[in-house]
C-alpha atoms as a PDB file:
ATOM      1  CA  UNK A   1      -1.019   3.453   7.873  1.00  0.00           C
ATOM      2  CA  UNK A   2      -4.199   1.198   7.714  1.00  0.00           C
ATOM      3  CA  UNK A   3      -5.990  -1.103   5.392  1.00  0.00           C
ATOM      4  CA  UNK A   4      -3.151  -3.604   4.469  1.00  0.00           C
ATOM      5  CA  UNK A   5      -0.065  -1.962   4.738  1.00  0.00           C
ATOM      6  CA  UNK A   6       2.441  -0.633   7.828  1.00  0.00           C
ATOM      7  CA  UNK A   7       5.551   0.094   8.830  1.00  0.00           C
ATOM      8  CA  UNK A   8       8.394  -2.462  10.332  1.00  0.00           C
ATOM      9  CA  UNK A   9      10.567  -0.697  12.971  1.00  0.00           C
ATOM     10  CA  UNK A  10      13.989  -2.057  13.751  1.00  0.00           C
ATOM     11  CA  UNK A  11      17.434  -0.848  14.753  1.00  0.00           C
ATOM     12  CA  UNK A  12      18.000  -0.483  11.397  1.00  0.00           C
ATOM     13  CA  UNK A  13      15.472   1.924  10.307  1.00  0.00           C
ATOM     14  CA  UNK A  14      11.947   2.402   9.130  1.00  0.00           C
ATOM     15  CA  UNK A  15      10.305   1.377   6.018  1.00  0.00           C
ATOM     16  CA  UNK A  16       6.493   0.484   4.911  1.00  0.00           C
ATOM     17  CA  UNK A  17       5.526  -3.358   4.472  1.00  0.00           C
ATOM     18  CA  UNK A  18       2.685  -5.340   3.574  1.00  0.00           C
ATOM     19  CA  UNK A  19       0.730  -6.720   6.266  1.00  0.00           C
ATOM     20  CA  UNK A  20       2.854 -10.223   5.207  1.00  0.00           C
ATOM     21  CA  UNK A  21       6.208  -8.430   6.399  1.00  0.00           C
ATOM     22  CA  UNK A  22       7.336  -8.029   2.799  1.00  0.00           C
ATOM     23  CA  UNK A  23       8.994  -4.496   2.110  1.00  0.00           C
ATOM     24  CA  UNK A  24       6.960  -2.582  -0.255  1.00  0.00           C
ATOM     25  CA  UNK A  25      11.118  -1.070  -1.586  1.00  0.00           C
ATOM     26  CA  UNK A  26      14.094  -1.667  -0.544  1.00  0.00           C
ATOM     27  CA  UNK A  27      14.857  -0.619   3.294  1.00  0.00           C
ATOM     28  CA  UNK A  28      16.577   2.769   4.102  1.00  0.00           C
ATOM     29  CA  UNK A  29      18.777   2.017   7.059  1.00  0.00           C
ATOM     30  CA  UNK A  30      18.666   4.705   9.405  1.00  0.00           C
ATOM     31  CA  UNK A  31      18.581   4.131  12.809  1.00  0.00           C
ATOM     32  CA  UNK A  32      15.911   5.596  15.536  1.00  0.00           C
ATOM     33  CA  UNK A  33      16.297   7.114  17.770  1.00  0.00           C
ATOM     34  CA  UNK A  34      13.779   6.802  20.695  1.00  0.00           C
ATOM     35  CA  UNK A  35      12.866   9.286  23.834  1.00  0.00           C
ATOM     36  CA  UNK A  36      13.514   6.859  26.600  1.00  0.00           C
ATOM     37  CA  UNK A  37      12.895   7.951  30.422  1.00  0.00           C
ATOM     38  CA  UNK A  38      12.620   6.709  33.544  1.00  0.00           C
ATOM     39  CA  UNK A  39      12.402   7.915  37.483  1.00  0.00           C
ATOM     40  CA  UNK A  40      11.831   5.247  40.019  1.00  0.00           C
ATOM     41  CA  UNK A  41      10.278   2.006  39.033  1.00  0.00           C
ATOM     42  CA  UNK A  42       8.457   3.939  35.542  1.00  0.00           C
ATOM     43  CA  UNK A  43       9.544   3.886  32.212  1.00  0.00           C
ATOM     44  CA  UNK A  44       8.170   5.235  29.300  1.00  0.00           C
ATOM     45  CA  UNK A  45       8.996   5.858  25.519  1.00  0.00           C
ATOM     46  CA  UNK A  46       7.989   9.416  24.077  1.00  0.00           C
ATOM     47  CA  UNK A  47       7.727   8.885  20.701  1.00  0.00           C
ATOM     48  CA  UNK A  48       6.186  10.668  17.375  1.00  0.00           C
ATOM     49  CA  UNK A  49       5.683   8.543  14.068  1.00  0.00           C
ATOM     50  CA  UNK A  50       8.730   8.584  11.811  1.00  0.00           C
ATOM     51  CA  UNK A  51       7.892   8.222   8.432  1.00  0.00           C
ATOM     52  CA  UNK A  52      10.691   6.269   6.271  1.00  0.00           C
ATOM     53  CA  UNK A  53      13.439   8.681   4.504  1.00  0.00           C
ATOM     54  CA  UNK A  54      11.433  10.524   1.601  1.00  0.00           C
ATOM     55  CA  UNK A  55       7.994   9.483   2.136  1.00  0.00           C
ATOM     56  CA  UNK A  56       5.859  12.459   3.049  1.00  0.00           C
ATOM     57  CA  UNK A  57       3.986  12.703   6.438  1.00  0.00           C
ATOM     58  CA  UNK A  58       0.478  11.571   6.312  1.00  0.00           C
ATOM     59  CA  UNK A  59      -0.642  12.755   9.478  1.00  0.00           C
ATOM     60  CA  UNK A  60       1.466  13.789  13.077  1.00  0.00           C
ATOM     61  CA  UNK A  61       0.776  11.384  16.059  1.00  0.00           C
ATOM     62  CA  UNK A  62       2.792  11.590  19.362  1.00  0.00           C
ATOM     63  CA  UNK A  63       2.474   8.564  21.758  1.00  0.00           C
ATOM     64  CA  UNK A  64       3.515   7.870  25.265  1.00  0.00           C
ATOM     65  CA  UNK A  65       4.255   4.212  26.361  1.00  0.00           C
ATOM     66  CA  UNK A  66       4.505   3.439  29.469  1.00  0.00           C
ATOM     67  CA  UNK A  67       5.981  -0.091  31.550  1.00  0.00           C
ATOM     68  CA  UNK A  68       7.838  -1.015  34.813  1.00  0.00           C
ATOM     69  CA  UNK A  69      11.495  -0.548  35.072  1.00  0.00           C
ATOM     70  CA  UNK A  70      11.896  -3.720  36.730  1.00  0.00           C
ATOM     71  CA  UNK A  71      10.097  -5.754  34.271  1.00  0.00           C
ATOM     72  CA  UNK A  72      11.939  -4.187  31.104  1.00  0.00           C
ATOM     73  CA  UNK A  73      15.409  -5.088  32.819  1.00  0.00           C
ATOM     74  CA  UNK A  74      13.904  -8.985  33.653  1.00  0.00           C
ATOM     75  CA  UNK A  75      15.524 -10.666  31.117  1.00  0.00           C
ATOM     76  CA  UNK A  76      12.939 -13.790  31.968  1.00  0.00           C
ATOM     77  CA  UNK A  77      10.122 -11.831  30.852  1.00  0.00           C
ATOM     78  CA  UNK A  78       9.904 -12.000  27.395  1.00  0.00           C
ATOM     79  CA  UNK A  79       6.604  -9.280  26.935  1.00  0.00           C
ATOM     80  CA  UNK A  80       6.193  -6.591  29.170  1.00  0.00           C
ATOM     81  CA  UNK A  81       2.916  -5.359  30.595  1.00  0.00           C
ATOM     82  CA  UNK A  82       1.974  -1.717  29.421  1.00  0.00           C
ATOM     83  CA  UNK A  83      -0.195   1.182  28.796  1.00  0.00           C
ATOM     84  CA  UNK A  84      -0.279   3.354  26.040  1.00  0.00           C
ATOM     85  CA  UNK A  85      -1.738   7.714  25.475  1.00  0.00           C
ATOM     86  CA  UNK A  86      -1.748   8.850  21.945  1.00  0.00           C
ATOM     87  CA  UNK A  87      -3.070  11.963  20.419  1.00  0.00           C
ATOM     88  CA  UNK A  88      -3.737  12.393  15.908  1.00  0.00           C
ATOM     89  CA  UNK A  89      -3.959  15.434  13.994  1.00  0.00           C
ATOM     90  CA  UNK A  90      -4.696  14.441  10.320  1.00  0.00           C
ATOM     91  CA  UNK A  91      -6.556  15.563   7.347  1.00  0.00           C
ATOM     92  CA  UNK A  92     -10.502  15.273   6.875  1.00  0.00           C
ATOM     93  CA  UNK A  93     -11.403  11.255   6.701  1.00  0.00           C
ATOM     94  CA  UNK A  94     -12.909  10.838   3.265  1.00  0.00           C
ATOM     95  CA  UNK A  95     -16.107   9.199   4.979  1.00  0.00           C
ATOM     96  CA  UNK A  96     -16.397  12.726   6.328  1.00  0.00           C
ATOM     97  CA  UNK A  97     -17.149  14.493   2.852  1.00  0.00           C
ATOM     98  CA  UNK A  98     -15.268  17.540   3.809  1.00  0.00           C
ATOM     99  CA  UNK A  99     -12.586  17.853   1.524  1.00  0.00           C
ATOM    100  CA  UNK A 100     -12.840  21.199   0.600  1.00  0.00           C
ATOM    101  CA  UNK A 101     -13.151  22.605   4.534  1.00  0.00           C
ATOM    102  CA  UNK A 102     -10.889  23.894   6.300  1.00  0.00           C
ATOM    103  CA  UNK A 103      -9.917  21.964   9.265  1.00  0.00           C
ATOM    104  CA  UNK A 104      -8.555  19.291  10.571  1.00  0.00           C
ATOM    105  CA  UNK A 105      -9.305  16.203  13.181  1.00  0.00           C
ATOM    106  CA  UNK A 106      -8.162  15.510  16.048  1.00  0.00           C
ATOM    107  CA  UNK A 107      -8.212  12.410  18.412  1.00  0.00           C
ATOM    108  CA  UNK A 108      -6.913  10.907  21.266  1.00  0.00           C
ATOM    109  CA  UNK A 109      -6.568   7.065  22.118  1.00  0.00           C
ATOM    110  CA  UNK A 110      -5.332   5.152  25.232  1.00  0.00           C
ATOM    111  CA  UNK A 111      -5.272   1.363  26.110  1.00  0.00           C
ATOM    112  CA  UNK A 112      -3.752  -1.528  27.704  1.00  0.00           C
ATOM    113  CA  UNK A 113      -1.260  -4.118  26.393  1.00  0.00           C
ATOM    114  CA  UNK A 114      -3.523  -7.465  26.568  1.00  0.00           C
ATOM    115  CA  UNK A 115      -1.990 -10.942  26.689  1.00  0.00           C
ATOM    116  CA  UNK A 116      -4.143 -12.428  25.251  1.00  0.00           C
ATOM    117  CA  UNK A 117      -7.498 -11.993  23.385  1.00  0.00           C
ATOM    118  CA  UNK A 118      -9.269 -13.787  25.851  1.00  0.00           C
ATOM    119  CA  UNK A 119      -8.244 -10.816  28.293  1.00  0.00           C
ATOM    120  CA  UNK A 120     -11.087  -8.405  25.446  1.00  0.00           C
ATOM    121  CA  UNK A 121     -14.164  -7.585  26.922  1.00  0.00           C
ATOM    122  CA  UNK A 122     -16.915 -10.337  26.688  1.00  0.00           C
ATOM    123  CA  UNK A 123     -19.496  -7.613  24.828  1.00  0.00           C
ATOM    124  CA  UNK A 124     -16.802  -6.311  22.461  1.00  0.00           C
ATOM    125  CA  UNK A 125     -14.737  -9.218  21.485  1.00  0.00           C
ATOM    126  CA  UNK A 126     -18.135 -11.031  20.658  1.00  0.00           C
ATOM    127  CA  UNK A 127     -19.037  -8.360  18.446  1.00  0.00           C
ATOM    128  CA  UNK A 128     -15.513  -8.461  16.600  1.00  0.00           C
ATOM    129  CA  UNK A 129     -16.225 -12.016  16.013  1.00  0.00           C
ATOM    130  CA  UNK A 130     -19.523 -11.539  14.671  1.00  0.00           C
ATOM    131  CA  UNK A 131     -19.091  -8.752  12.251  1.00  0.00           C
ATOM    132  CA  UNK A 132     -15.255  -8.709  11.650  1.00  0.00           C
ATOM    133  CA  UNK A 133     -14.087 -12.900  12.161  1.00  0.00           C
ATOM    134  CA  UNK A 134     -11.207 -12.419   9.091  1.00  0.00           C
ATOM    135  CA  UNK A 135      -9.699 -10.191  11.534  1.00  0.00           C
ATOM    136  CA  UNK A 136      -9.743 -11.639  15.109  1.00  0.00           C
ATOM    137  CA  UNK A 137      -6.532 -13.348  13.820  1.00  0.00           C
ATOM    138  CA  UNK A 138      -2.723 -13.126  14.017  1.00  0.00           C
ATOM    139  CA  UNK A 139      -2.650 -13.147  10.456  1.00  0.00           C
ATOM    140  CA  UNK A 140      -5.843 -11.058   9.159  1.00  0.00           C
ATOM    141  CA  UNK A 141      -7.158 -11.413   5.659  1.00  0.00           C
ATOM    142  CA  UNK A 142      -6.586  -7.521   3.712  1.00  0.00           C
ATOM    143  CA  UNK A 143      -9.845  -6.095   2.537  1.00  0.00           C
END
């Protein structure tokens, strides 16, 4: 995904959008289905990107999210707290100039649900702000 595009998940399917929420074609409905487990109070969603019916994979990423049982079944909380393990393997980055090697990257990511963005680090959301401001927004300008 990146730069100004995504995906929208729903019950009904998959499909890429603009950043807006506008469907770059017409939606595909076919519904997900999602690795859900749970023992005790944990809860967490295995889960692999699915790529809308006939558009090729870019890359394979498989993500763990994890919350509290008791929290998802609150129905007066309306956002859960969570925490989040992903791993990427994708083609050579084109800042990488290494089209014609063989290979491949890998990475791995892991994180926190925030509430808020006042919850960022002092030293990194200060940064964002100075050299990125169009996108410490809800709505960020494309580029």
């Amino acid at each position: 995904q990146g730069g100004n595009l995504g995906f929208s998940y729903s019950t009904r399917g998959i499909w890429p959008v603009r950043l807006s929420g506008e469907p770059l074609s017409p939606p595909v409905k076919k519904p997900l289905q999602l690795q859900w487990h749970a023992l005790g109070n944990h809860v967490w969603l295995q889960h692999q990107t699915v790529y809308p019916p006939g558009m090729p994979a870019m890359h394979g990423q498989r993500q763990t999210l994890f919350g509290s049982r008791s929290e998802v079944l609150d129905p007066r909380i309306d956002a859960i707290s969570s925490s989040f393990s992903s791993t990427v393997f994708m083609g050579w980055l084109k800042w990488m100039d290494m089209k014609d090697q063989p290979g491949h990257v890998v990475w791995h990511a892991s994180g926190v649900k925030l509430r808020n963005i006042g919850e960022l680090p002092r030293e990194y959301r200060e940064r964002a702000e100075r050299e990125y401001p169009e996108r410490m927004s809800a709505r960020p300008k494309s580029t």
